[in-house]
PDB file of N, CA and C in Angstrom:
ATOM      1  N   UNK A   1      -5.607  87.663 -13.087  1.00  0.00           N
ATOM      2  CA  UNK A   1      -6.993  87.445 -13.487  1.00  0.00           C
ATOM      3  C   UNK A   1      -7.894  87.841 -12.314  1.00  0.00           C
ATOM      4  N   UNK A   2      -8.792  88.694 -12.657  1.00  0.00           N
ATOM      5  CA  UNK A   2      -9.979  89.058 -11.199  1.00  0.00           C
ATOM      6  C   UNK A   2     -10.734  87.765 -10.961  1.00  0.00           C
ATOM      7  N   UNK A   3     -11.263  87.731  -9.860  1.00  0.00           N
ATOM      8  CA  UNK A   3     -11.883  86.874  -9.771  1.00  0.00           C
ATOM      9  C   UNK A   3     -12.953  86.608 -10.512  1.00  0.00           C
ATOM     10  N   UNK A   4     -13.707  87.571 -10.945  1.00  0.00           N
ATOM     11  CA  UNK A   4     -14.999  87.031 -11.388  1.00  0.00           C
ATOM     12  C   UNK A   4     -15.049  86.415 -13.300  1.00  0.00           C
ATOM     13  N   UNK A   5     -13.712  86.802 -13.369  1.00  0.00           N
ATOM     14  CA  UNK A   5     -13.456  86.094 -14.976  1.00  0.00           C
ATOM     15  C   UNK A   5     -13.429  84.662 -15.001  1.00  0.00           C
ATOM     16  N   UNK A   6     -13.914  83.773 -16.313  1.00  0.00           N
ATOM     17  CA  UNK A   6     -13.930  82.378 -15.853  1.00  0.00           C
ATOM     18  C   UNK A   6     -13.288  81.861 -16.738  1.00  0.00           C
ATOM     19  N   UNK A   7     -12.529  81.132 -16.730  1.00  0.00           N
ATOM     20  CA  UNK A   7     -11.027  80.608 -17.472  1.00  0.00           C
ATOM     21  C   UNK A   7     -12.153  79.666 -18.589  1.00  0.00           C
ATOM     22  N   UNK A   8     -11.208  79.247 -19.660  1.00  0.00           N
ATOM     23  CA  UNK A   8     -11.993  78.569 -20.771  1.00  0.00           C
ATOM     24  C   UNK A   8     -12.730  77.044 -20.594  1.00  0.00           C
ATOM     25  N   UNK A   9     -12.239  76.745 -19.554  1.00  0.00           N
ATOM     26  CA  UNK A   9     -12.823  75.030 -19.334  1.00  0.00           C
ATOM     27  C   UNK A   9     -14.491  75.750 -18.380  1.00  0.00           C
ATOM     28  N   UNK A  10     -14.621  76.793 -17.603  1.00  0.00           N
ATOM     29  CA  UNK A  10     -15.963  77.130 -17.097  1.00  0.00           C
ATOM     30  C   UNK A  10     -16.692  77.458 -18.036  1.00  0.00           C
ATOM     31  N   UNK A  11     -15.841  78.496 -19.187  1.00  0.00           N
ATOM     32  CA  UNK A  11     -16.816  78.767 -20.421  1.00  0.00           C
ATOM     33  C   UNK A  11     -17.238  77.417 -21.243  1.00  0.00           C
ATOM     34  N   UNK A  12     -16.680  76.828 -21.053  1.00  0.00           N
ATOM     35  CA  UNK A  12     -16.725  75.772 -22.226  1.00  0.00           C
ATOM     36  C   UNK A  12     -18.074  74.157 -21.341  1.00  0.00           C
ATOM     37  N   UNK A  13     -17.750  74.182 -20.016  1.00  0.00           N
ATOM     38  CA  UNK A  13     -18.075  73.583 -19.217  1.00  0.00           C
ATOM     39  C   UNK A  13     -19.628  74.434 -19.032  1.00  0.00           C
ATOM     40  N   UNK A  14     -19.989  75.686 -19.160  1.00  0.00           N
ATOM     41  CA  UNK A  14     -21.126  76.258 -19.122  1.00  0.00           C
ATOM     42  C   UNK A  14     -21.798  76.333 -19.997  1.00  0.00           C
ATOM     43  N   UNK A  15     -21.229  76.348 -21.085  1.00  0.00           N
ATOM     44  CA  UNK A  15     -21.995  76.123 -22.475  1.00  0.00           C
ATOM     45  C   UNK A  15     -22.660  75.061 -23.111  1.00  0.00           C
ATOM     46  N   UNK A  16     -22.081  74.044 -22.061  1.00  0.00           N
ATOM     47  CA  UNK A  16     -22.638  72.123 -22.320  1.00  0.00           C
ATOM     48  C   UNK A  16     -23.261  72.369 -21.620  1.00  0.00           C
ATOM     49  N   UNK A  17     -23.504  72.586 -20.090  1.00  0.00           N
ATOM     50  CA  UNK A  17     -24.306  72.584 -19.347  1.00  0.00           C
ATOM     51  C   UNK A  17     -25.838  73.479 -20.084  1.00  0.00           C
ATOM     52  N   UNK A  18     -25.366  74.720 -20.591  1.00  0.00           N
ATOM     53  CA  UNK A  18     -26.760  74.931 -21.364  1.00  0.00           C
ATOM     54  C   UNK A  18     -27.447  74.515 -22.048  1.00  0.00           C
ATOM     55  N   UNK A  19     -26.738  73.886 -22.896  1.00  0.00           N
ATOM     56  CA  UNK A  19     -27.381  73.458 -24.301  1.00  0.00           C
ATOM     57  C   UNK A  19     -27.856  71.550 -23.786  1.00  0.00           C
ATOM     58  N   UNK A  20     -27.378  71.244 -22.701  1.00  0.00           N
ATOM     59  CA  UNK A  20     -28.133  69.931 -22.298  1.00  0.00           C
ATOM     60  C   UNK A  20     -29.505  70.170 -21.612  1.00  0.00           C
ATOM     61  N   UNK A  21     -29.640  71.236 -20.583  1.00  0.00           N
ATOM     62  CA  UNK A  21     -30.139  71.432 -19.773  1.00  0.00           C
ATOM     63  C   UNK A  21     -32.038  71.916 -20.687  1.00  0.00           C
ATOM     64  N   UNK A  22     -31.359  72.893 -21.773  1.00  0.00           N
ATOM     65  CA  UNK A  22     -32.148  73.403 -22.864  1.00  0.00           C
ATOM     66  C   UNK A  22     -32.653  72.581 -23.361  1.00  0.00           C
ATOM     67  N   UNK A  23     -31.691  71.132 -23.864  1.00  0.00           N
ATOM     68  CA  UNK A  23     -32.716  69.846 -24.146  1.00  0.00           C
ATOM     69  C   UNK A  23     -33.506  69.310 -23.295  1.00  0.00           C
ATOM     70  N   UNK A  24     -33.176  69.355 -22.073  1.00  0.00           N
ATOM     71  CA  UNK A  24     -34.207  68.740 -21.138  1.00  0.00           C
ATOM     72  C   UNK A  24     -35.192  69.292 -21.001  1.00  0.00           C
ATOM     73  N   UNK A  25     -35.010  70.748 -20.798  1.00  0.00           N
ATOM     74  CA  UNK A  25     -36.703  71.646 -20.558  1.00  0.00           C
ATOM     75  C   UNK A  25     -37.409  71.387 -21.820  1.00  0.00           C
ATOM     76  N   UNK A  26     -36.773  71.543 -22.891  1.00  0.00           N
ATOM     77  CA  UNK A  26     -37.707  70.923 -24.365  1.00  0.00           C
ATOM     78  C   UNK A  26     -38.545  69.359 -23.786  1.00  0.00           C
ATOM     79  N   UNK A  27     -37.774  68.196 -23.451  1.00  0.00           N
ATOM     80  CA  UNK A  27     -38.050  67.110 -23.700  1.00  0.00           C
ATOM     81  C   UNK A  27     -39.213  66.910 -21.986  1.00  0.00           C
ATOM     82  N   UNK A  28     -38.832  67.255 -20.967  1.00  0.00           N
ATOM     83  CA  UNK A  28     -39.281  66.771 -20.019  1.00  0.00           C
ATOM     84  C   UNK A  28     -40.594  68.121 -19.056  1.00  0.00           C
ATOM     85  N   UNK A  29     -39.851  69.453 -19.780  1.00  0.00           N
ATOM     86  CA  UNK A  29     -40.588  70.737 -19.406  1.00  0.00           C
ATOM     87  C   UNK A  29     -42.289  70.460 -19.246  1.00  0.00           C
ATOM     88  N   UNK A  30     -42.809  69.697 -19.706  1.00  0.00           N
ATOM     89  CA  UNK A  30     -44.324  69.877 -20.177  1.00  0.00           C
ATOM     90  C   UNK A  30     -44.496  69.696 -18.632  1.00  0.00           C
ATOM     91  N   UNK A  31     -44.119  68.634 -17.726  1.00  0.00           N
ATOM     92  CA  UNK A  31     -44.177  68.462 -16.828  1.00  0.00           C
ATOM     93  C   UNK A  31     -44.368  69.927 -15.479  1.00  0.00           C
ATOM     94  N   UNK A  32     -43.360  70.618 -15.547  1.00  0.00           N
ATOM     95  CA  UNK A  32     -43.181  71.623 -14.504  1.00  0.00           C
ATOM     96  C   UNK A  32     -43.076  73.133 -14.957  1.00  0.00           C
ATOM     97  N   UNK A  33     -43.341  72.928 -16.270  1.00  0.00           N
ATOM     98  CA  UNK A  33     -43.125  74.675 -16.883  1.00  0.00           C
ATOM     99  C   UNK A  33     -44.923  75.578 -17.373  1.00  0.00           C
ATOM    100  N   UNK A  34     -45.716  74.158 -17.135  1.00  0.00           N
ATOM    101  CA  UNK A  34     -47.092  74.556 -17.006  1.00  0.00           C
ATOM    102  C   UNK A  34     -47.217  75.640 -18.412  1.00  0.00           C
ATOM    103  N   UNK A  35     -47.105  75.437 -19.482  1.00  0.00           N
ATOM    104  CA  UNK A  35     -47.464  76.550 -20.559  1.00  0.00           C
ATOM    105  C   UNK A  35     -46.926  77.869 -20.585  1.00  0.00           C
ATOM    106  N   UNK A  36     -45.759  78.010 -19.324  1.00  0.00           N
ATOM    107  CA  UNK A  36     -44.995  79.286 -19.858  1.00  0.00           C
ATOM    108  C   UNK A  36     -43.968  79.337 -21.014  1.00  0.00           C
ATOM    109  N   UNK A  37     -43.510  80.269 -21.398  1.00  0.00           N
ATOM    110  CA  UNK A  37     -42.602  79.524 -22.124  1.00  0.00           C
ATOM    111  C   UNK A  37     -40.891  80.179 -21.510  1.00  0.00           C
ATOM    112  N   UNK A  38     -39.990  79.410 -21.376  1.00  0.00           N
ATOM    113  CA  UNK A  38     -38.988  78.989 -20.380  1.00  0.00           C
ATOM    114  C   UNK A  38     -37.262  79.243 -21.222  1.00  0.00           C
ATOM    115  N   UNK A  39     -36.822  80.222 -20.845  1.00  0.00           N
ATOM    116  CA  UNK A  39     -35.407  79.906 -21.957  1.00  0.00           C
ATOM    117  C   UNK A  39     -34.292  80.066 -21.373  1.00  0.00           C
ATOM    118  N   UNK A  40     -33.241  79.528 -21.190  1.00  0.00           N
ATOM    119  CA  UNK A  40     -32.008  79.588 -20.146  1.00  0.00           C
ATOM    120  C   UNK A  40     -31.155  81.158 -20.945  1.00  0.00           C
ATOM    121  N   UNK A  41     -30.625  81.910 -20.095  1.00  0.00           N
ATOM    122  CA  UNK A  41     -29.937  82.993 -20.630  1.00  0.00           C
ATOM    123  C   UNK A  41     -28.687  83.026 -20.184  1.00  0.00           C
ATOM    124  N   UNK A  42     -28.602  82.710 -19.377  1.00  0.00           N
ATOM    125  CA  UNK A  42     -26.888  82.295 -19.047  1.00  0.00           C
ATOM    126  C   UNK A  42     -26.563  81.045 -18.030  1.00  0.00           C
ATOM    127  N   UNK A  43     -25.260  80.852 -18.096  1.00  0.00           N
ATOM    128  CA  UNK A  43     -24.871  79.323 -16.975  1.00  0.00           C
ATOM    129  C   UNK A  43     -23.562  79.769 -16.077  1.00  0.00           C
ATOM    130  N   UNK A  44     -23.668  80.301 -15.036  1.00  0.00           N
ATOM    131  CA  UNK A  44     -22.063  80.304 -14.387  1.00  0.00           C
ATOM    132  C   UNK A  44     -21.891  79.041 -13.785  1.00  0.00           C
ATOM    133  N   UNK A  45     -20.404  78.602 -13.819  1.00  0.00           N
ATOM    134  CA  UNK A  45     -19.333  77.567 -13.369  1.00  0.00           C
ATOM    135  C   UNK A  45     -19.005  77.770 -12.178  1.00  0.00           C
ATOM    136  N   UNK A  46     -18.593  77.601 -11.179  1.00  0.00           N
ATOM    137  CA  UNK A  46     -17.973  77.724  -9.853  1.00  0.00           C
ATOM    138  C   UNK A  46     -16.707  77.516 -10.564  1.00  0.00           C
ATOM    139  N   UNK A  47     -15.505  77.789  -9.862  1.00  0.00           N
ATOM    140  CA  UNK A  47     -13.810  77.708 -10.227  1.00  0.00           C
ATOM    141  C   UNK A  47     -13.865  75.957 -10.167  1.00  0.00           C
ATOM    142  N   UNK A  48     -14.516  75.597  -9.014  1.00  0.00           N
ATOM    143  CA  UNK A  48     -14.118  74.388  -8.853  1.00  0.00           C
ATOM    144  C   UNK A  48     -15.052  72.897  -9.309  1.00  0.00           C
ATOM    145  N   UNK A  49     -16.211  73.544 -10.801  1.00  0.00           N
ATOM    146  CA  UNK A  49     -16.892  73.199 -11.416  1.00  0.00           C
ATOM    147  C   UNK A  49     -18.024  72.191 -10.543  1.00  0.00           C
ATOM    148  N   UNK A  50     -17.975  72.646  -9.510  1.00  0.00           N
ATOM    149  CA  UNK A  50     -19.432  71.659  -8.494  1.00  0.00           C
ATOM    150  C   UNK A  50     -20.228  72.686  -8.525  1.00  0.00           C
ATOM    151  N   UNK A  51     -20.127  73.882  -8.906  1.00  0.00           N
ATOM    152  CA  UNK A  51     -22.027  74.551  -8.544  1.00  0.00           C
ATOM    153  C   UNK A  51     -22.242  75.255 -10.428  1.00  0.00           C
ATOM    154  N   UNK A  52     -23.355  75.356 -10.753  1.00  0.00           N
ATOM    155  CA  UNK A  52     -23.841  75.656 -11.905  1.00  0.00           C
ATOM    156  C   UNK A  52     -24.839  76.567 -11.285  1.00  0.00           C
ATOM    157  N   UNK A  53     -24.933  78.397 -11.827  1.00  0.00           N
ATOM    158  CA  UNK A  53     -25.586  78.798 -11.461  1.00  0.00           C
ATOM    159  C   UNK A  53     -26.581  78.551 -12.874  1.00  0.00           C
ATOM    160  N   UNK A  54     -28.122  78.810 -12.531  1.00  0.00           N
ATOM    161  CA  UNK A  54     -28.490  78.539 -14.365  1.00  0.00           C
ATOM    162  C   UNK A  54     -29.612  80.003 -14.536  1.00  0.00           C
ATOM    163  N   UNK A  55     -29.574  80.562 -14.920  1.00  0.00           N
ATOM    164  CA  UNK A  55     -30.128  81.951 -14.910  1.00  0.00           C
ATOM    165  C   UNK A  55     -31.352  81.729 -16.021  1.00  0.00           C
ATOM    166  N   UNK A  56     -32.514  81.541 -15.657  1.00  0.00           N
ATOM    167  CA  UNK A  56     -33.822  81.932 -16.691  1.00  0.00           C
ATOM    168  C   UNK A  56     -34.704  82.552 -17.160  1.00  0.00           C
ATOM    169  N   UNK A  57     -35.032  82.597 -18.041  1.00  0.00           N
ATOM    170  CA  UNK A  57     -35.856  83.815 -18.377  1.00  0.00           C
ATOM    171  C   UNK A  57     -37.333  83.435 -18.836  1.00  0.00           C
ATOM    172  N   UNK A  58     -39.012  84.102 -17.983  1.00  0.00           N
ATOM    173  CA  UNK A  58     -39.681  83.255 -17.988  1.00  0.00           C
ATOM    174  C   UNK A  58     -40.653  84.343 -18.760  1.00  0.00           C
ATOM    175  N   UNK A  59     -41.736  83.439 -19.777  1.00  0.00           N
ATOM    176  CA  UNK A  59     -42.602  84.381 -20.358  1.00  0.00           C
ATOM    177  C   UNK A  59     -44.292  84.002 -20.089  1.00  0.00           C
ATOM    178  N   UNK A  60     -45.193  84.437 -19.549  1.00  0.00           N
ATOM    179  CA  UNK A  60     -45.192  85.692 -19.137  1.00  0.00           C
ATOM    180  C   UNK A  60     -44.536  86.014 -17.754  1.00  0.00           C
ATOM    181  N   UNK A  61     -44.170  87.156 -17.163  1.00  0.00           N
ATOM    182  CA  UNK A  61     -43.499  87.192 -16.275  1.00  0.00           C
ATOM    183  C   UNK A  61     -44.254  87.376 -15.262  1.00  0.00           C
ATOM    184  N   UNK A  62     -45.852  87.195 -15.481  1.00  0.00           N
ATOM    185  CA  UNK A  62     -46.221  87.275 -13.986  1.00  0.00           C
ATOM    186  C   UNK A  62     -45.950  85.820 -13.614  1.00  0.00           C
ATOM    187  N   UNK A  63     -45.800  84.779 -14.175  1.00  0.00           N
ATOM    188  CA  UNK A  63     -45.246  83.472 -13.782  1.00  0.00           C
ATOM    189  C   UNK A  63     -43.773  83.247 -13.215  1.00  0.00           C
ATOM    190  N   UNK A  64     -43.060  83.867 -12.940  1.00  0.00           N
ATOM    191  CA  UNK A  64     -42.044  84.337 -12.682  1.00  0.00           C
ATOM    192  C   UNK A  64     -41.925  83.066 -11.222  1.00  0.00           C
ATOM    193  N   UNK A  65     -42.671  83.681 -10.360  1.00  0.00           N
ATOM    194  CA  UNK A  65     -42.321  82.852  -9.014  1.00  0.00           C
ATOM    195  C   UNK A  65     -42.645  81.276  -8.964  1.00  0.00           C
ATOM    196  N   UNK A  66     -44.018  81.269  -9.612  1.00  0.00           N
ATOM    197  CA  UNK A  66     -44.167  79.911  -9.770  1.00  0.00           C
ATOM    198  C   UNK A  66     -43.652  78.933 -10.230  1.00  0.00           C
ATOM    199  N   UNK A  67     -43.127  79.131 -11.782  1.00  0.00           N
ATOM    200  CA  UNK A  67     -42.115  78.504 -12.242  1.00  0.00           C
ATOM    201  C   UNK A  67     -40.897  78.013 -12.081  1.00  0.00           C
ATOM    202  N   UNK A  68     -40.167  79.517 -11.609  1.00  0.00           N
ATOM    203  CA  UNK A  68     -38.908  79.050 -10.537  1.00  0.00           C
ATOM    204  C   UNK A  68     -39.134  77.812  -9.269  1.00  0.00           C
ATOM    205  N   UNK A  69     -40.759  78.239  -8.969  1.00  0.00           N
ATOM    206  CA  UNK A  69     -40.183  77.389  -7.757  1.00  0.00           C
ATOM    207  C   UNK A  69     -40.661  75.767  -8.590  1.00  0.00           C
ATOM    208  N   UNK A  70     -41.357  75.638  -9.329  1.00  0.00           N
ATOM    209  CA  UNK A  70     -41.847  74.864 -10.247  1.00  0.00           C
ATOM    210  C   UNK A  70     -40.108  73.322 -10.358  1.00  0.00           C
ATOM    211  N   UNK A  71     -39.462  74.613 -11.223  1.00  0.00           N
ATOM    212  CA  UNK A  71     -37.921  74.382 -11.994  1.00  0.00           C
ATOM    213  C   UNK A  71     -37.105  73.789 -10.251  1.00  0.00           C
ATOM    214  N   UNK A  72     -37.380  74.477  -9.425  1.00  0.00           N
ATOM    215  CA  UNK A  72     -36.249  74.395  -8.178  1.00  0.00           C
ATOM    216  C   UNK A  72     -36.834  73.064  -7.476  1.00  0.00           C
ATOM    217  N   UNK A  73     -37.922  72.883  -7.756  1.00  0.00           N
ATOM    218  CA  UNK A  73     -38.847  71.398  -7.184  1.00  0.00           C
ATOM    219  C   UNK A  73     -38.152  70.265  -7.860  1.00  0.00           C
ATOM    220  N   UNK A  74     -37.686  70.430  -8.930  1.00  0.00           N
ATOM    221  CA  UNK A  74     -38.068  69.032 -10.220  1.00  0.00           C
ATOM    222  C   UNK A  74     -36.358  69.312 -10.397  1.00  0.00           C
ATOM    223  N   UNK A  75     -35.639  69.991  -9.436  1.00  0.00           N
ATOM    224  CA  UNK A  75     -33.999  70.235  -9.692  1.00  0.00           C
ATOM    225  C   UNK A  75     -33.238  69.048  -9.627  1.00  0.00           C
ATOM    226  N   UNK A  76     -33.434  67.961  -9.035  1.00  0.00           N
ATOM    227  CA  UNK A  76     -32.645  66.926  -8.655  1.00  0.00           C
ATOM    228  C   UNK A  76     -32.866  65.906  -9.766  1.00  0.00           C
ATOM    229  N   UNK A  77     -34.210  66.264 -10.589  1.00  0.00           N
ATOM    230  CA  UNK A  77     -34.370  65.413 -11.806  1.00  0.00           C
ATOM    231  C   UNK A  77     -33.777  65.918 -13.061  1.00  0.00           C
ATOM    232  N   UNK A  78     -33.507  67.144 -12.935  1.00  0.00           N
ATOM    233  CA  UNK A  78     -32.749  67.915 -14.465  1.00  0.00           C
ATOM    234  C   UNK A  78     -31.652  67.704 -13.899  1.00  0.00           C
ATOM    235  N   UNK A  79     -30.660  67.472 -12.574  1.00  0.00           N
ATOM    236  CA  UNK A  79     -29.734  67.429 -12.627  1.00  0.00           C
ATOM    237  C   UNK A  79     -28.989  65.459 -12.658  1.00  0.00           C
ATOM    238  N   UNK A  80     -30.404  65.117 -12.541  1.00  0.00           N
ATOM    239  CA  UNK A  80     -30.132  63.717 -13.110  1.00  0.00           C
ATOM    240  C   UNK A  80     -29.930  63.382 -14.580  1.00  0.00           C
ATOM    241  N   UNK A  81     -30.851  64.045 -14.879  1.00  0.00           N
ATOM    242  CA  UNK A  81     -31.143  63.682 -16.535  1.00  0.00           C
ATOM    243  C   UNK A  81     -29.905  64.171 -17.525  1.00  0.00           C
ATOM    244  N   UNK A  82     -28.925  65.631 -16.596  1.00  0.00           N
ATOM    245  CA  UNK A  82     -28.270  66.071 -16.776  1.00  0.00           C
ATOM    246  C   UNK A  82     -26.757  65.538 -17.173  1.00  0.00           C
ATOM    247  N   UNK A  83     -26.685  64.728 -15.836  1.00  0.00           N
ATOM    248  CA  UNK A  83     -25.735  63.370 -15.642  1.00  0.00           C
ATOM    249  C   UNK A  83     -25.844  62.399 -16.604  1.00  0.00           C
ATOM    250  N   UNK A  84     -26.718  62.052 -17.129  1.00  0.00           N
ATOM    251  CA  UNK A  84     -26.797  60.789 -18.283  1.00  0.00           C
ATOM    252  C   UNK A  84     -26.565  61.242 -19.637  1.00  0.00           C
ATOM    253  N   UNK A  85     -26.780  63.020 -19.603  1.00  0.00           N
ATOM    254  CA  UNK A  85     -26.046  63.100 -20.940  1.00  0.00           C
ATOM    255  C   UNK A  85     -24.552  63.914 -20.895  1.00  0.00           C
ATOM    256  N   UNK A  86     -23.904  64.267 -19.464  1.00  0.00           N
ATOM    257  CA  UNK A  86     -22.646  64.372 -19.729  1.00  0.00           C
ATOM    258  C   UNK A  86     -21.870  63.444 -18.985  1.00  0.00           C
ATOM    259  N   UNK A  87     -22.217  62.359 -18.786  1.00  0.00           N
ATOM    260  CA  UNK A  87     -21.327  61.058 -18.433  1.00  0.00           C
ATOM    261  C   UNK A  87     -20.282  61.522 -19.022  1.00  0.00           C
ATOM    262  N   UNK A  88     -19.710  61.141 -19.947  1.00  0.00           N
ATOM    263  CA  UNK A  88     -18.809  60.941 -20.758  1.00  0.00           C
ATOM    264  C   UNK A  88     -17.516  61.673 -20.886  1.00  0.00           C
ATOM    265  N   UNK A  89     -18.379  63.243 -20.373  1.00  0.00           N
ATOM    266  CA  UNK A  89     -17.466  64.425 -20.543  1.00  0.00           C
ATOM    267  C   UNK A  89     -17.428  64.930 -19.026  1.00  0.00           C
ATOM    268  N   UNK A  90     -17.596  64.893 -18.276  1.00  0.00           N
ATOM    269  CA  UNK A  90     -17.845  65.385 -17.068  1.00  0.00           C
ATOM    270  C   UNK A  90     -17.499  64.191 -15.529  1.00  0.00           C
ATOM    271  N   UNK A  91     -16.529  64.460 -14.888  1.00  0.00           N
ATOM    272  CA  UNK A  91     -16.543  63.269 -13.651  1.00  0.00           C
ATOM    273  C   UNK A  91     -17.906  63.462 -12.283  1.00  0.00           C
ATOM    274  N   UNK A  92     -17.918  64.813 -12.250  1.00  0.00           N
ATOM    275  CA  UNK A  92     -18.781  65.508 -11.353  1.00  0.00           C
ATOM    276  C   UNK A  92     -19.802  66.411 -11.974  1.00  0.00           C
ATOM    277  N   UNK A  93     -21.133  65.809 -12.048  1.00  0.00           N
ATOM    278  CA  UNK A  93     -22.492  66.921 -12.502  1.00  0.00           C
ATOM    279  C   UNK A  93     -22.582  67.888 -11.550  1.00  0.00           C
ATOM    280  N   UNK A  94     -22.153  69.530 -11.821  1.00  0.00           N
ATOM    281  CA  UNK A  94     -22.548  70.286 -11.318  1.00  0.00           C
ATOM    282  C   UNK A  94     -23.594  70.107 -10.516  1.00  0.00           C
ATOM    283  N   UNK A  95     -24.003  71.150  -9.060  1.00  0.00           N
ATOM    284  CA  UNK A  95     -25.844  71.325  -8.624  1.00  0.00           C
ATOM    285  C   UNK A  95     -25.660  72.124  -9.262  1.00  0.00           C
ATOM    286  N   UNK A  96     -27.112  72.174  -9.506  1.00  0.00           N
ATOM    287  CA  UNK A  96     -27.606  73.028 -10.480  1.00  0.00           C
ATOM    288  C   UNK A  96     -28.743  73.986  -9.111  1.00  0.00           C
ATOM    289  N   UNK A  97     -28.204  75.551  -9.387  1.00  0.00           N
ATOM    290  CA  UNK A  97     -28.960  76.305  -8.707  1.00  0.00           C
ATOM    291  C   UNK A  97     -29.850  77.409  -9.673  1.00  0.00           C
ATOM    292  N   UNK A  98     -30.945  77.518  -9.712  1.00  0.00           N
ATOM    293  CA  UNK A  98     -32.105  78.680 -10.574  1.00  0.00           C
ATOM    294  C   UNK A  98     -32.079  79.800  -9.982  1.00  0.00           C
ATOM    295  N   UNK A  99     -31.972  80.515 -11.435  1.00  0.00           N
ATOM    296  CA  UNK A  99     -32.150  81.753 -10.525  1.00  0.00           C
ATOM    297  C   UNK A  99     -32.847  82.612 -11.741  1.00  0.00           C
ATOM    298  N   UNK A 100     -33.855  83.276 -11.709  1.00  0.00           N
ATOM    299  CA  UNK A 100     -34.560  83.799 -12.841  1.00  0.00           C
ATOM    300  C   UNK A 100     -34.026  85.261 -12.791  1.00  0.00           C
ATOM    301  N   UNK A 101     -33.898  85.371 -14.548  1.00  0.00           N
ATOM    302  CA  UNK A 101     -33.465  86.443 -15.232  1.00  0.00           C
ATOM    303  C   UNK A 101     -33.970  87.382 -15.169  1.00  0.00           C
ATOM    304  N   UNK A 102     -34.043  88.688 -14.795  1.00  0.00           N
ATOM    305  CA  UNK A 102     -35.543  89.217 -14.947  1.00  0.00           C
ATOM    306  C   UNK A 102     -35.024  90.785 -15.887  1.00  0.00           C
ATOM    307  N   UNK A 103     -34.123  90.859 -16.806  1.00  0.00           N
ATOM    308  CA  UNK A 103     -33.267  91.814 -17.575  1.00  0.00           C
ATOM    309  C   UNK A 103     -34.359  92.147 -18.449  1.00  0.00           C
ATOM    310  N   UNK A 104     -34.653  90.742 -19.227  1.00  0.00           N
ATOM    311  CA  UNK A 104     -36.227  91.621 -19.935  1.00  0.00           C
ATOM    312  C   UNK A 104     -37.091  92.014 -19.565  1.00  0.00           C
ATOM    313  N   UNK A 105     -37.333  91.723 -18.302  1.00  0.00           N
ATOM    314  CA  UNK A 105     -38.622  92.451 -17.671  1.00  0.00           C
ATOM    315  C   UNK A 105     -38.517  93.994 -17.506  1.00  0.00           C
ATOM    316  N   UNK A 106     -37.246  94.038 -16.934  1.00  0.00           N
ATOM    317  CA  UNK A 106     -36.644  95.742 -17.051  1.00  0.00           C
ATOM    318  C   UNK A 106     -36.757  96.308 -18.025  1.00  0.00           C
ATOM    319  N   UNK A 107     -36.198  95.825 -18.896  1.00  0.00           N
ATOM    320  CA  UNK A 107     -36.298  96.339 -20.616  1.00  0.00           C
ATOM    321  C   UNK A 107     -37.334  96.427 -20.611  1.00  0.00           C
ATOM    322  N   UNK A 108     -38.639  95.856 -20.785  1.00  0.00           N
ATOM    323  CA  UNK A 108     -39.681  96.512 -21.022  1.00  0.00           C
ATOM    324  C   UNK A 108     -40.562  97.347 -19.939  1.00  0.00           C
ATOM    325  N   UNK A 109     -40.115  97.301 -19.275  1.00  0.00           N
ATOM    326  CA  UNK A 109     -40.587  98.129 -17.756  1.00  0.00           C
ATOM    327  C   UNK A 109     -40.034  99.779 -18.515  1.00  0.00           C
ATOM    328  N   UNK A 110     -39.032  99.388 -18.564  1.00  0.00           N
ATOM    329  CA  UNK A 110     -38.158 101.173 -19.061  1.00  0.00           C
ATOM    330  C   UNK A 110     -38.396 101.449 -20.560  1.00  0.00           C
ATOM    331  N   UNK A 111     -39.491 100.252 -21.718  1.00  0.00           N
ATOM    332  CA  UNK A 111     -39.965 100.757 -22.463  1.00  0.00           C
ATOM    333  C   UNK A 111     -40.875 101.554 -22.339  1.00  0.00           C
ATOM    334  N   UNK A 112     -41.937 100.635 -21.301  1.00  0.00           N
ATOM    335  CA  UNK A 112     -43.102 101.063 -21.566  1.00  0.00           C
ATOM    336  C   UNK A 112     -42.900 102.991 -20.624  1.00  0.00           C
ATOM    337  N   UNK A 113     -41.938 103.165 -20.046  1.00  0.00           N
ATOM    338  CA  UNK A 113     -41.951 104.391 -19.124  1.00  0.00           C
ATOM    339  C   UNK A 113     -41.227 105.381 -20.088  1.00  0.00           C
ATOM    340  N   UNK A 114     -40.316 104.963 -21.137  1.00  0.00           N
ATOM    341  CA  UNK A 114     -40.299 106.143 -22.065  1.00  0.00           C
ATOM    342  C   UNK A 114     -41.322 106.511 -23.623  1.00  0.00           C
ATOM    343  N   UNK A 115     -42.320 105.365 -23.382  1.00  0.00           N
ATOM    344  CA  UNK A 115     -43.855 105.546 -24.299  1.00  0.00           C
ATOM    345  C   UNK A 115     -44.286 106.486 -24.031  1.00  0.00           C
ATOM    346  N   UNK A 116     -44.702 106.729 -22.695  1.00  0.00           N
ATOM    347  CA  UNK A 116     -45.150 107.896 -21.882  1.00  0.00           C
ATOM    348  C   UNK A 116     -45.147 108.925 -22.183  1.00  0.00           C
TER     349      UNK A 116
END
């Protein structure tokens, strides 16, 4: 297996981590996402399930920096809030590290340059 493949408990372990994390920016976002609108696009696992990378994607994108740093401020509270909903399933809550997506921004960067 190469390294960068992630065995089924990271896939499976990244996919909770999204879909909790996704509830939280719904429920607690109003707070630190200031009217952008905010959507997680992917979650990597570390092998040894202590780091969560969380990859986002921000609209409009000139908000891009603010938000991140917005999201990276208020990190120790999503990764609390995080903890209370995978108690159950999880011994150790990932950190959670941000890192913004910026794939659509390209995409439309290389739309708008073959409009031209």
């Amino acid at each position: 297996m190469n390294q960068f493949q992630e065995t089924t408990r990271q896939q499976k372990i990244a996919s909770l981590i999204m879909k909790d994390v996704s509830d939280i920016f719904l429920k607690e976002g109003n707070n630190f996402l200031r009217g952008a609108m905010v959507s997680l696009t992917k979650v990597r696992v570390s092998p040894d399930l202590s780091l969560a990378k969380v990859y986002i994607s921000v609209f409009p994108f000139e908000k891009n920096p603010e938000i991140l740093k917005n999201v990276k401020d208020n990190a120790k509270m999503i990764r609390y809030e995080l903890g209370k909903k995978v108690r159950g399933q999880l011994r150790i809550v990932p950190e959670l590290v941000f890192y913004v997506d910026d794939s659509l921004e390209y995409v439309e960067n290389i739309d708008k340059l073959l409009a031209k």
